[in-house]
N, C-alpha and C. Protein backbone atom coordinates (compact mmCIF):
# COMPACT_ATOMS: atom_id res chain seq x y z
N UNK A 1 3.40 11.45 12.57
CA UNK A 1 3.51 10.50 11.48
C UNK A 1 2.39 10.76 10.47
N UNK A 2 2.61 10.70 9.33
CA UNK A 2 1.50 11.20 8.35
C UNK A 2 0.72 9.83 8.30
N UNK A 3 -0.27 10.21 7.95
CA UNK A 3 -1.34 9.00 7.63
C UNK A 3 -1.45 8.76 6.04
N UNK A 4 -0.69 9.53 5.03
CA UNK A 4 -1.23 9.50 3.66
C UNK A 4 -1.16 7.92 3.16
N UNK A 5 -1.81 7.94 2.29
CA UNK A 5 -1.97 6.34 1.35
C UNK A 5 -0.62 6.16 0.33
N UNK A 6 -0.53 5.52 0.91
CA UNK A 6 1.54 4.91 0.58
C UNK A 6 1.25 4.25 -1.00
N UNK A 7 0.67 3.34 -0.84
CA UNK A 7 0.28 2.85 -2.25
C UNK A 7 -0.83 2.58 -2.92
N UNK A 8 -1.68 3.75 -3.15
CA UNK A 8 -2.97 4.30 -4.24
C UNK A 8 -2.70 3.20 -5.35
N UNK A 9 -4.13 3.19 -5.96
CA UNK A 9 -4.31 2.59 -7.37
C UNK A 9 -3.19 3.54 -8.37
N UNK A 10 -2.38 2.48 -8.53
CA UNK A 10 -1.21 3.01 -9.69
C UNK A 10 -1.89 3.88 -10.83
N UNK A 11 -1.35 4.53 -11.45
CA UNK A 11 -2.34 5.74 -12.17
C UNK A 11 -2.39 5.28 -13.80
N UNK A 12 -1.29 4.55 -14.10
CA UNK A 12 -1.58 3.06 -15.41
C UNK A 12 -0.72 2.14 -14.62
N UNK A 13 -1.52 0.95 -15.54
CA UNK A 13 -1.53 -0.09 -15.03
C UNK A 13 -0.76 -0.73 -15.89
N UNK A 14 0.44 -2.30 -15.56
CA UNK A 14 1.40 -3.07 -16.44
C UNK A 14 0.20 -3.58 -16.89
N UNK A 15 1.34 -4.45 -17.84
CA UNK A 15 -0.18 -5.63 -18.08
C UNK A 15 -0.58 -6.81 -17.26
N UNK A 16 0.69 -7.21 -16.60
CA UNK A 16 0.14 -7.88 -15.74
C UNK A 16 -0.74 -7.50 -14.65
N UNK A 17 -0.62 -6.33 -14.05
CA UNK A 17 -1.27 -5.66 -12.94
C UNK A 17 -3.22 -5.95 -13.87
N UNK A 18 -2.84 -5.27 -14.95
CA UNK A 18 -4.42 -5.27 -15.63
C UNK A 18 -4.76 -6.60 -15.84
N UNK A 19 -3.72 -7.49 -15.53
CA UNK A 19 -4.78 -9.08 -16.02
C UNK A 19 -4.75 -9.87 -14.37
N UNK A 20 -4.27 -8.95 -13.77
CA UNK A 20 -4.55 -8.95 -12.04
C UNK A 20 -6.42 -8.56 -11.65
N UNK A 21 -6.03 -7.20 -11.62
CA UNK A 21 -7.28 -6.64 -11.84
C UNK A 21 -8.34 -6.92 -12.49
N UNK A 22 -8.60 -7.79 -13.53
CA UNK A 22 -9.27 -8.41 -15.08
C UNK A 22 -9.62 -9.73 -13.79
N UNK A 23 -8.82 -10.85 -13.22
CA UNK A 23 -9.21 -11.79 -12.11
C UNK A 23 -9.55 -11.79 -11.26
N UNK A 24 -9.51 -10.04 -10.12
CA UNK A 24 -10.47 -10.23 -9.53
C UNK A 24 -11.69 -9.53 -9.39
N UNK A 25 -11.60 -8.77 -10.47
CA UNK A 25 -13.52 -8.45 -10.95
C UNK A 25 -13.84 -9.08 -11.16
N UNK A 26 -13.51 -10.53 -12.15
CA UNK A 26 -14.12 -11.56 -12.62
C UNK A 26 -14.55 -12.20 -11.80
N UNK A 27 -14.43 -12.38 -10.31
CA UNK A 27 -14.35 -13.53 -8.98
C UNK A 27 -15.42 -12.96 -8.69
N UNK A 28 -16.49 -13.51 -7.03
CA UNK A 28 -17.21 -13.08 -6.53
C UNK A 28 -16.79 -12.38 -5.83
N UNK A 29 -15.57 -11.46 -5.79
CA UNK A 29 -15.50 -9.87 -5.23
C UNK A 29 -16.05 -8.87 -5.90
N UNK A 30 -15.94 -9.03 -7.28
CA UNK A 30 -16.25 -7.95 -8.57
C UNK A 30 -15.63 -6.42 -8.80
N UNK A 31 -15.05 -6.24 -7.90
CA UNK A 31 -14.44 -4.93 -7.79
C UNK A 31 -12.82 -4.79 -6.84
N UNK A 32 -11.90 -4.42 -7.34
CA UNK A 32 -10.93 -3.71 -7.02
C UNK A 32 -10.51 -2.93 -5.70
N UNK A 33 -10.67 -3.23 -4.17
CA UNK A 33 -11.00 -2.42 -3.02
C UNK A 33 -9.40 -2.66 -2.15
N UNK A 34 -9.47 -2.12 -1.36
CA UNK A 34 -8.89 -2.17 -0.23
C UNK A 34 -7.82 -3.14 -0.18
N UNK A 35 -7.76 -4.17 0.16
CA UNK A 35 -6.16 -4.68 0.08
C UNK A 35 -5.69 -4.73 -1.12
N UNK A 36 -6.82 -5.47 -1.69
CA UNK A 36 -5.59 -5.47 -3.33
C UNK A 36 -5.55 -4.15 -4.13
N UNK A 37 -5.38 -3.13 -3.48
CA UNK A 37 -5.29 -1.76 -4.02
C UNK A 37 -3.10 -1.88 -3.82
N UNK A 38 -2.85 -1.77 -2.58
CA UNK A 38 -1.19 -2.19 -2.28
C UNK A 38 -0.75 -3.34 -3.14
N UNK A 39 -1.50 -4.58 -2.80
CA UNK A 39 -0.93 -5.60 -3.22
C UNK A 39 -0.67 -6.32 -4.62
N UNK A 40 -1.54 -4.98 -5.60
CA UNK A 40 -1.66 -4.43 -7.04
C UNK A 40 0.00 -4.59 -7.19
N UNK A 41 1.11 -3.93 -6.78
CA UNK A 41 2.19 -3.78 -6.90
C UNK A 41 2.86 -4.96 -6.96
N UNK A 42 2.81 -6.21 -6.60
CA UNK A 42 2.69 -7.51 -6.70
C UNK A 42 1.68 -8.68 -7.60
N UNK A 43 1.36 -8.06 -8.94
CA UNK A 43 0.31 -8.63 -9.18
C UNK A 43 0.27 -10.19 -9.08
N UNK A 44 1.40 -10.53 -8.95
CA UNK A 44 1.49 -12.23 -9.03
C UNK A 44 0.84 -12.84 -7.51
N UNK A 45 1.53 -12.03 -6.50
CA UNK A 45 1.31 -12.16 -5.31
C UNK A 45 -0.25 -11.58 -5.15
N UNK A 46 -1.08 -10.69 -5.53
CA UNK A 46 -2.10 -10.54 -5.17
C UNK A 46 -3.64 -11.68 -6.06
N UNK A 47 -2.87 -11.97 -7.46
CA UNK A 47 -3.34 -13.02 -8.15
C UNK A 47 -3.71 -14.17 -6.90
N UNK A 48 -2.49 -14.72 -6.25
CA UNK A 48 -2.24 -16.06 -5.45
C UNK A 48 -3.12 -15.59 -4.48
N UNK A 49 -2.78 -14.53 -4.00
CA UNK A 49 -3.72 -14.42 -2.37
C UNK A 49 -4.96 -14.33 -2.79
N UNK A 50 -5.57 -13.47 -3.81
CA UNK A 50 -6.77 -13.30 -3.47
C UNK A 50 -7.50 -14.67 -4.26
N UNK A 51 -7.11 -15.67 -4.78
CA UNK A 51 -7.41 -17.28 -4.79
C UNK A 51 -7.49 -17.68 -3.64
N UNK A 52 -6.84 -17.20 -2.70
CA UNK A 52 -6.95 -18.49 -2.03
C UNK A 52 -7.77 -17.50 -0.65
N UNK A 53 -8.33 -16.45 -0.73
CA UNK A 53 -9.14 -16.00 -0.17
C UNK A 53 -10.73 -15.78 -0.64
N UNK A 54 -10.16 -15.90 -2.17
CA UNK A 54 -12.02 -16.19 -2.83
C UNK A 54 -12.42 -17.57 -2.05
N UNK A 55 -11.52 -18.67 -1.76
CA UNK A 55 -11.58 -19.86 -1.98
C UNK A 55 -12.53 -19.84 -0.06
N UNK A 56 -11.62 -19.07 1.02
CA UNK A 56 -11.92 -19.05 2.36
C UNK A 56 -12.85 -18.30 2.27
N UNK A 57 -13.23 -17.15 1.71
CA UNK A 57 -14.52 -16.82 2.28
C UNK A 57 -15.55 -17.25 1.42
N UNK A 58 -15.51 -17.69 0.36
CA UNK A 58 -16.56 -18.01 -0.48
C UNK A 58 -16.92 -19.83 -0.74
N UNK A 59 -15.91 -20.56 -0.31
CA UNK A 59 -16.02 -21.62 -0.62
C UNK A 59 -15.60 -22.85 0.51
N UNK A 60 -15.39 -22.04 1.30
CA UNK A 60 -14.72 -23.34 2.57
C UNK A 60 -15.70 -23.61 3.30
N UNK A 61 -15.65 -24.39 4.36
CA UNK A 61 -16.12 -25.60 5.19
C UNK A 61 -17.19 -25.17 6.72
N UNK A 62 -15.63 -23.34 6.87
CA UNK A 62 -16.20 -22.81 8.21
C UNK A 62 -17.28 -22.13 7.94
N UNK A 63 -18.63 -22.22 8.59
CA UNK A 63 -19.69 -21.32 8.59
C UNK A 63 -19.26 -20.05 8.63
N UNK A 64 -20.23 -19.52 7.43
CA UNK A 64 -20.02 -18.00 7.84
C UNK A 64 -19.90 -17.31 8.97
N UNK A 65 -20.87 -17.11 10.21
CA UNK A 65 -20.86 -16.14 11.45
C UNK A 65 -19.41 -17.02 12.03
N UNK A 66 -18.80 -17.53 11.79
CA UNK A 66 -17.93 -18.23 12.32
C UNK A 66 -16.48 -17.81 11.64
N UNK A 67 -16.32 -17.89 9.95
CA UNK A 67 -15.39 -17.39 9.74
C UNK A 67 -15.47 -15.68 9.66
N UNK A 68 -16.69 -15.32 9.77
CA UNK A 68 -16.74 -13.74 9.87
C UNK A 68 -16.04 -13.57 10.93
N UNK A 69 -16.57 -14.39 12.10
CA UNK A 69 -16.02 -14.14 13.87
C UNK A 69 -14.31 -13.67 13.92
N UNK A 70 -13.57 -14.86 13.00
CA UNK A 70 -12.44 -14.98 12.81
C UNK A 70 -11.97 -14.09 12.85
N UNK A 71 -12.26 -13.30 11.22
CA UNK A 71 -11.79 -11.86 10.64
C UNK A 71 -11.96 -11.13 11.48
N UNK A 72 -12.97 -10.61 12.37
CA UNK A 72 -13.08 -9.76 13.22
C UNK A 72 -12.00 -9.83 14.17
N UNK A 73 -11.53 -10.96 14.86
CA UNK A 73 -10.43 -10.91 15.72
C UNK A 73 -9.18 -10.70 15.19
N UNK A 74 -8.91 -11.03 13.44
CA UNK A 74 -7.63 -10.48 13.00
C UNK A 74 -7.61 -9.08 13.16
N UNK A 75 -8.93 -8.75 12.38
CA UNK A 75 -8.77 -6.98 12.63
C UNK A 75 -8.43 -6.29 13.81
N UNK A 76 -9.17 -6.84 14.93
CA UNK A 76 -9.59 -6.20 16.30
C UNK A 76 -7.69 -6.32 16.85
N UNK A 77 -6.84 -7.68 16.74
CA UNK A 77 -5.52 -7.85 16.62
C UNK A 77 -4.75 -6.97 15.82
N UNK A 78 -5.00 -6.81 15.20
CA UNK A 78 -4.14 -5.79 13.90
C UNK A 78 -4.62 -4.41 13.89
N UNK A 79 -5.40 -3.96 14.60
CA UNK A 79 -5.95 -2.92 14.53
C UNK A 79 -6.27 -2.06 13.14
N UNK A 80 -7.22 -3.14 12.73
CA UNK A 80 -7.13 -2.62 11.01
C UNK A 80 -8.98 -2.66 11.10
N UNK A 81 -9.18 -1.19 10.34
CA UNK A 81 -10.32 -0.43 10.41
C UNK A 81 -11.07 -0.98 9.24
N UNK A 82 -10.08 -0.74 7.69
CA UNK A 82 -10.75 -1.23 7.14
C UNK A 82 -11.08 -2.70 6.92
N UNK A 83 -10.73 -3.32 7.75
CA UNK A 83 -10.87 -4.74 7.25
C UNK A 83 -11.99 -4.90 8.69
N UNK A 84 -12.56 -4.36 10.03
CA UNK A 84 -13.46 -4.35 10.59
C UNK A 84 -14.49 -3.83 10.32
N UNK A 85 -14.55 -2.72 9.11
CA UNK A 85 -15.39 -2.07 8.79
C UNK A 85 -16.44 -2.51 7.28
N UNK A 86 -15.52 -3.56 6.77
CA UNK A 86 -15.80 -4.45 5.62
C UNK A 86 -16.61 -5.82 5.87
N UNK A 87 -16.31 -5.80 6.89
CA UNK A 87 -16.54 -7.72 7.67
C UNK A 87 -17.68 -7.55 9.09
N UNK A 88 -17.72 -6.63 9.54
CA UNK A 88 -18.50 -6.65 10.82
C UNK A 88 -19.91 -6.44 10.56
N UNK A 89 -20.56 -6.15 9.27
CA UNK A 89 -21.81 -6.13 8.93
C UNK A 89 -21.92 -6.80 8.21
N UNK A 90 -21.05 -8.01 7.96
CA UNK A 90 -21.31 -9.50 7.31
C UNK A 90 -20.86 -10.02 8.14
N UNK A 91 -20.74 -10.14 9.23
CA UNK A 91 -20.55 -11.17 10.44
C UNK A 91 -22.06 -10.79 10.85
N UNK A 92 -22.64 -9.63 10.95
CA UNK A 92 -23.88 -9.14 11.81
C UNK A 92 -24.95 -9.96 10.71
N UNK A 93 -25.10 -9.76 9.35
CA UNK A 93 -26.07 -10.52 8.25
C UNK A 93 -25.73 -12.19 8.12
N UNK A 94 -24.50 -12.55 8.40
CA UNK A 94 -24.32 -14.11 8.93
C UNK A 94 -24.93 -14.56 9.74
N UNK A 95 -25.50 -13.58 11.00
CA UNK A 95 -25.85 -14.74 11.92
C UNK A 95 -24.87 -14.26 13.65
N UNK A 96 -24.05 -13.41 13.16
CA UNK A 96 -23.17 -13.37 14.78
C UNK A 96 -23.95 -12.12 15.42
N UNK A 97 -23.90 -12.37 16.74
CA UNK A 97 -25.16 -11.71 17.50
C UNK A 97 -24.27 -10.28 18.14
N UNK A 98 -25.09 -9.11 18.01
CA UNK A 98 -24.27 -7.76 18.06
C UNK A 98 -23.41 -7.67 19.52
N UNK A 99 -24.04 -8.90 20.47
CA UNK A 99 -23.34 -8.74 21.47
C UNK A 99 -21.43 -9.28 21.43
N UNK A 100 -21.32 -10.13 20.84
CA UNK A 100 -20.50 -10.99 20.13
C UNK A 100 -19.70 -9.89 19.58
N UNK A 101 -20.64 -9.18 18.43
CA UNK A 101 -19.19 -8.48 17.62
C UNK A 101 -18.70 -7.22 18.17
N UNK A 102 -19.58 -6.45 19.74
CA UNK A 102 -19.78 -5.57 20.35
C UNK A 102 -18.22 -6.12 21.57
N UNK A 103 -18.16 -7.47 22.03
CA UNK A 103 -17.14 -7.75 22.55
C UNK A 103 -15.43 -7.73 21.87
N UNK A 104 -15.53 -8.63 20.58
CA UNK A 104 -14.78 -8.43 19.83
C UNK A 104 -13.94 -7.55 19.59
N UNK A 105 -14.80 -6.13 19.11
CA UNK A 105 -14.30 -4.97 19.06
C UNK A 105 -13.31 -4.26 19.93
N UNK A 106 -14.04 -4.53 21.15
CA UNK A 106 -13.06 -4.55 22.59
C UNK A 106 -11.99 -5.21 22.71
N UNK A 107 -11.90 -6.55 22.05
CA UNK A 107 -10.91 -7.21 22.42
C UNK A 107 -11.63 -8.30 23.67
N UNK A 108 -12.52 -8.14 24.05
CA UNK A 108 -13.03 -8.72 25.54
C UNK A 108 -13.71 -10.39 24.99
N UNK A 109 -13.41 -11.16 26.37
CA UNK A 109 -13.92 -12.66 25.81
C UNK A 109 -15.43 -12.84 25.65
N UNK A 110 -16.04 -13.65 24.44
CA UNK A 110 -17.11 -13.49 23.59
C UNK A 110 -17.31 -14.97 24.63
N UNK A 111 -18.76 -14.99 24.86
CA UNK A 111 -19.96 -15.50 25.45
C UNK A 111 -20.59 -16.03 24.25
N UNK A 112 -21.26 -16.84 24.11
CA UNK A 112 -22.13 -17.45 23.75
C UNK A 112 -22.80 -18.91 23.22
N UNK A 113 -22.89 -19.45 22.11
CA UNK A 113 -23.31 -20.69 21.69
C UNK A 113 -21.71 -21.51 21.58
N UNK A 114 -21.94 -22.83 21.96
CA UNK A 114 -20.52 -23.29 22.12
C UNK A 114 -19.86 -23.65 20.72
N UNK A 115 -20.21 -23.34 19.15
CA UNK A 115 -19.55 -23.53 18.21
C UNK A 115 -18.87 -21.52 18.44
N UNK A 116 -19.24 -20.69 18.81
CA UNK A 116 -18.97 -19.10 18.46
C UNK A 116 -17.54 -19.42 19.65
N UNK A 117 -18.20 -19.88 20.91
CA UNK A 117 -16.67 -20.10 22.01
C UNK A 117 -15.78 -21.17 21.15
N UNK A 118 -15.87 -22.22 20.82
CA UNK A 118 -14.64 -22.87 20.23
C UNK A 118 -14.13 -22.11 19.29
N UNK A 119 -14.75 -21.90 18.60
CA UNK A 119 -13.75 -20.67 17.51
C UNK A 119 -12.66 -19.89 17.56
N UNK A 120 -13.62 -18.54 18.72
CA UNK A 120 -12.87 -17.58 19.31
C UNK A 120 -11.70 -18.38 20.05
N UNK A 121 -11.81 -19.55 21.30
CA UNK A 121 -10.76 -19.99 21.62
C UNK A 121 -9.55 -20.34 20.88
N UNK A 122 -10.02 -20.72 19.78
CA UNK A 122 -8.95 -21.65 18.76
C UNK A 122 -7.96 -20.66 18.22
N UNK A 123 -9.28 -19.56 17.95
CA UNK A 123 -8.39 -17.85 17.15
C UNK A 123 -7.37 -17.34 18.41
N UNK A 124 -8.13 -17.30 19.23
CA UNK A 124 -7.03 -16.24 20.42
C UNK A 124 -6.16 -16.67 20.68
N UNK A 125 -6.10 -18.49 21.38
CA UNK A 125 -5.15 -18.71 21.44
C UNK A 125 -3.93 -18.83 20.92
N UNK A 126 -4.11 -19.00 19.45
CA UNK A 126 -2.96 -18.56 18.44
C UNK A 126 -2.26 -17.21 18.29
N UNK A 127 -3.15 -16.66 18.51
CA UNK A 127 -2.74 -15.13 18.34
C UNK A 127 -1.64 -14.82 20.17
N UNK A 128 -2.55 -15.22 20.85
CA UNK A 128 -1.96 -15.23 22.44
C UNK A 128 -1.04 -15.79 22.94
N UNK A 129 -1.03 -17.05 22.30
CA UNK A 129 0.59 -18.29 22.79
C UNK A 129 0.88 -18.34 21.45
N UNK A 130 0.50 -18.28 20.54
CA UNK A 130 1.41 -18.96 19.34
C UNK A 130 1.12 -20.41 19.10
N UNK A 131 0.20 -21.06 19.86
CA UNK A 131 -0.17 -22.48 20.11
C UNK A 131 -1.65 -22.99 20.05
N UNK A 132 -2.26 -24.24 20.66
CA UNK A 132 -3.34 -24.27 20.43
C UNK A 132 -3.33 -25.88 21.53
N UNK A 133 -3.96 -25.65 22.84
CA UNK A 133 -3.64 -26.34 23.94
C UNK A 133 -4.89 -27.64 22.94
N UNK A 134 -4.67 -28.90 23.82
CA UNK A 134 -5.43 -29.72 23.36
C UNK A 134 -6.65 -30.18 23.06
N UNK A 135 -7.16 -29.36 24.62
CA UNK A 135 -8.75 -29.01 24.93
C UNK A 135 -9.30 -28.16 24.00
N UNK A 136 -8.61 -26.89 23.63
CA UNK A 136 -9.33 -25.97 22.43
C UNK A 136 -9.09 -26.75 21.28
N UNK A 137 -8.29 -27.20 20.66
CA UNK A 137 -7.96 -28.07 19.41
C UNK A 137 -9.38 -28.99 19.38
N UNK A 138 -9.46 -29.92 20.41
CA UNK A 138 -10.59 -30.56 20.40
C UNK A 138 -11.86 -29.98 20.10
N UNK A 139 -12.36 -28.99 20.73
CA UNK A 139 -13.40 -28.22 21.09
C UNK A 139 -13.70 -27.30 19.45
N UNK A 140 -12.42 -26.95 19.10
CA UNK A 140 -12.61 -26.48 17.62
C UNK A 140 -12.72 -27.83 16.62
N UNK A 141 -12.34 -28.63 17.04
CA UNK A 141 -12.22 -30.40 15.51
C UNK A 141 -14.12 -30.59 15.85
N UNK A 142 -14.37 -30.66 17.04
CA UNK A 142 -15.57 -31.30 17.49
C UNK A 142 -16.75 -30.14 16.92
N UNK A 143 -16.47 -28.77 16.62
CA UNK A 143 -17.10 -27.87 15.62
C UNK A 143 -17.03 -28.36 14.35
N UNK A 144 -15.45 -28.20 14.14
CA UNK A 144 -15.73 -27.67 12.09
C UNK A 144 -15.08 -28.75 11.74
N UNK A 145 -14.56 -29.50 12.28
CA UNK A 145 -14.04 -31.22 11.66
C UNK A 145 -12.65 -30.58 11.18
N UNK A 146 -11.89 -31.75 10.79
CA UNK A 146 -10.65 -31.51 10.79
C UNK A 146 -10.57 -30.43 10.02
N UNK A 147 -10.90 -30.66 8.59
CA UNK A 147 -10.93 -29.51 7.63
C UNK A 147 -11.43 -27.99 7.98
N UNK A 148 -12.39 -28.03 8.53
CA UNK A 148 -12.81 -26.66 9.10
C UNK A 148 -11.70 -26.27 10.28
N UNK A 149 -11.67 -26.77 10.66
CA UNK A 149 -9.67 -25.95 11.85
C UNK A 149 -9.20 -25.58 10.88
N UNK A 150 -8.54 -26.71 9.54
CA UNK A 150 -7.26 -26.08 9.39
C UNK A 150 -7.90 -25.13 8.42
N UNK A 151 -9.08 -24.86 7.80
CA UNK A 151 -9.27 -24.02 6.72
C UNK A 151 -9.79 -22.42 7.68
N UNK A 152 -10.63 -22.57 8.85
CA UNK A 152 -10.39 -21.36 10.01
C UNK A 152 -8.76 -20.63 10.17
N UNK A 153 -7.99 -21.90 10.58
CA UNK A 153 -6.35 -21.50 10.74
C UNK A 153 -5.90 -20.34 9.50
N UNK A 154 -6.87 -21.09 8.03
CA UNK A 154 -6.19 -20.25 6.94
C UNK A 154 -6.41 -18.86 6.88
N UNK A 155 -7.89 -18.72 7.62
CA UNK A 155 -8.73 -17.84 7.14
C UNK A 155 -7.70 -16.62 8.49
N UNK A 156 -7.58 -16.96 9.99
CA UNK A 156 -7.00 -16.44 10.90
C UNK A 156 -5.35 -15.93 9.55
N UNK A 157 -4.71 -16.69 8.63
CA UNK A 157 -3.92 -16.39 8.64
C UNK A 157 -3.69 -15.52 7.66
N UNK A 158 -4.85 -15.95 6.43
CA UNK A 158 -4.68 -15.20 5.31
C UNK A 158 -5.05 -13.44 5.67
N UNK A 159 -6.43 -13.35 6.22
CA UNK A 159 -6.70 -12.07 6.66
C UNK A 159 -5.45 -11.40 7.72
N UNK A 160 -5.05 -12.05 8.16
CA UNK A 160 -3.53 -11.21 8.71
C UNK A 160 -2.98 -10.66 7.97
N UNK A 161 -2.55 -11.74 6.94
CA UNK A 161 -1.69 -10.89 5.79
C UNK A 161 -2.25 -9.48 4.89
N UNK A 162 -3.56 -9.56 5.23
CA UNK A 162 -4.34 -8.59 4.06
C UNK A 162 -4.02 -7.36 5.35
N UNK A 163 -4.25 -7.47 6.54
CA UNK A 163 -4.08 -6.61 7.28
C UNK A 163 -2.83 -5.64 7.55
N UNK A 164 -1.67 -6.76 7.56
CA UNK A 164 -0.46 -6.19 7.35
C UNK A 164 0.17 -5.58 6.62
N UNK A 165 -0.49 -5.70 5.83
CA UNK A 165 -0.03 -5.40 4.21
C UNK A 165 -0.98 -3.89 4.04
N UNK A 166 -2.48 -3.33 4.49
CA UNK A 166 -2.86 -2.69 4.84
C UNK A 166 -2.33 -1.30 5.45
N UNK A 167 -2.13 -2.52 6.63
CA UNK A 167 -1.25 -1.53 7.85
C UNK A 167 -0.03 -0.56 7.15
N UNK A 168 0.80 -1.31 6.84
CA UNK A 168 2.13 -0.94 6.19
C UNK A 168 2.22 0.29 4.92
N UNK A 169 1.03 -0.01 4.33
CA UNK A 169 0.90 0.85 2.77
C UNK A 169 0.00 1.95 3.63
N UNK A 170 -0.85 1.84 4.95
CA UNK A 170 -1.67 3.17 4.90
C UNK A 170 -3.16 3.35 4.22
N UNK A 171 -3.53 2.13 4.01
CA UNK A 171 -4.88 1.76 3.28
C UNK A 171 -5.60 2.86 3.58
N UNK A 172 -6.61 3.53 2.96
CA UNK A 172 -7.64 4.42 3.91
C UNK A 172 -9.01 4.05 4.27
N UNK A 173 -9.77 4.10 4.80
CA UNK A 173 -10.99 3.36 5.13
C UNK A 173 -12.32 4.38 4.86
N UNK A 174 -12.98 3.82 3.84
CA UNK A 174 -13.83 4.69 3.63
C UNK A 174 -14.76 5.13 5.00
N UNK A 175 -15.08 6.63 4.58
CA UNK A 175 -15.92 7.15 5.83
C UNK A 175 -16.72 6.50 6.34
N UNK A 176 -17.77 5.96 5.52
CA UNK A 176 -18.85 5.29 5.72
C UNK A 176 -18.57 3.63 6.78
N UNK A 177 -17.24 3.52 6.87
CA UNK A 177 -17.04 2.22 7.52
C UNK A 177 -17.14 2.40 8.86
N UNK A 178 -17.97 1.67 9.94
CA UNK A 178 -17.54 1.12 11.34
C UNK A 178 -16.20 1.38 11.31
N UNK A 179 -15.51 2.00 12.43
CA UNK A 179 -14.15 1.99 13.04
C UNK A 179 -14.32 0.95 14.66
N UNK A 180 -13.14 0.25 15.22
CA UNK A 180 -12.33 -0.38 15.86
C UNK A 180 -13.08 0.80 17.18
N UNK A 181 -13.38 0.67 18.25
CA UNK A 181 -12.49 2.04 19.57
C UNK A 181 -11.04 1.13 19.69
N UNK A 182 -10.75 2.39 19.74
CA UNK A 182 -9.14 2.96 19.94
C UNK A 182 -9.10 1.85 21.49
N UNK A 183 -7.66 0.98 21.46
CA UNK A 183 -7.06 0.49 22.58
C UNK A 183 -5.42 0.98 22.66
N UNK A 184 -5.46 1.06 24.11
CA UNK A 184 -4.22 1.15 24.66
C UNK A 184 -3.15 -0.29 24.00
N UNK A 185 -1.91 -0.04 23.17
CA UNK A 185 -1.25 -1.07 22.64
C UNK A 185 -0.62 -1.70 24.06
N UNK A 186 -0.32 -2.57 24.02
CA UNK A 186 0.56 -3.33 25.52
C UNK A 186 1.50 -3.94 24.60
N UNK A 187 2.12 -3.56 23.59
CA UNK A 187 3.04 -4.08 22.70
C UNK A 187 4.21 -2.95 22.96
């Protein structure tokens, strides 16, 4: 299967794509990278998402080492390099401890302070049942308050989408990024 990049920065740009691009340099991303390179092809759709992802990582409720934690388990789930390789040394400058993002990576259950375990519980189990038993629900409300679940939930859901969307187009990950180790799929 070839690995080439399915959908590169278009070589001109519509105008909407350029008043895409024009919104999110303007944001506290400042630059043009990695997902919204595909999702360029959608400028309406990458307009909407990346609002409402300026909004989760820059402006919501969940602590950083916490919603960093998140992203890391979408990636480590999705097996997406560049989006572990973007986020795992801002989970490490947040505050999440290398043992933490050293498990993660693995996939293996994360140890530590009981706001980092409610989290991870709240994340896996969604990803694992599709659900969220009562005890973890609690254990995550009794962290980040109602608003922090459901704005975590967003953050678990929006970074999926950046991943998939990744996945699908063939994103490439610059050299310089941390990579994932390679797991056996059980899918």
């Amino acid at each position: 299967m070839s690995t080439a990049d399915r959908l590169p920065l278009p070589e001109s740009l519509t105008g909407a794509q350029r008043a895409a691009v024009d919104a999110i340099t303007a944001g506290p991303r400042g630059s043009l990278f990695g997902p919204f390179l595909p999702l360029l092809r959608s400028p309406e759709l990458m307009t909407r998402l990346q609002e409402v992802g300026a909004y989760l990582r820059f402006g919501s409720e969940v602590p950083a080492h916490l919603r960093e934690m998140v992203i890391l388990i979408v990636a480590r789930e999705w097996d997406q390099d560049f989006e572990w390789g973007h986020h795992a040394p801002l989970a490490r400058s947040a505050g999440l401890g290398n043992d933490v993002v050293a498990a993660l990576s693995r996939g293996a259950e994360v140890t530590g302070p009981p706001d980092v375990r409610a989290v991870w519980q709240l994340t896996r189990e969604l990803f694992d049942t599709r659900a969220v038993g009562d005890a973890t629900f609690e254990a995550a409300r009794a962290v980040l308050g109602d608003t922090g679940v459901v704005e975590a939930i967003g953050v678990a859901g929006y970074y999926s989408t950046l991943a998939m969307t990744m996945n699908a187009a063939r994103t490439p990950v610059p050299d310089d990024y941390e990579r994932l180790p390679a797991m056996r799929s059980t899918r």
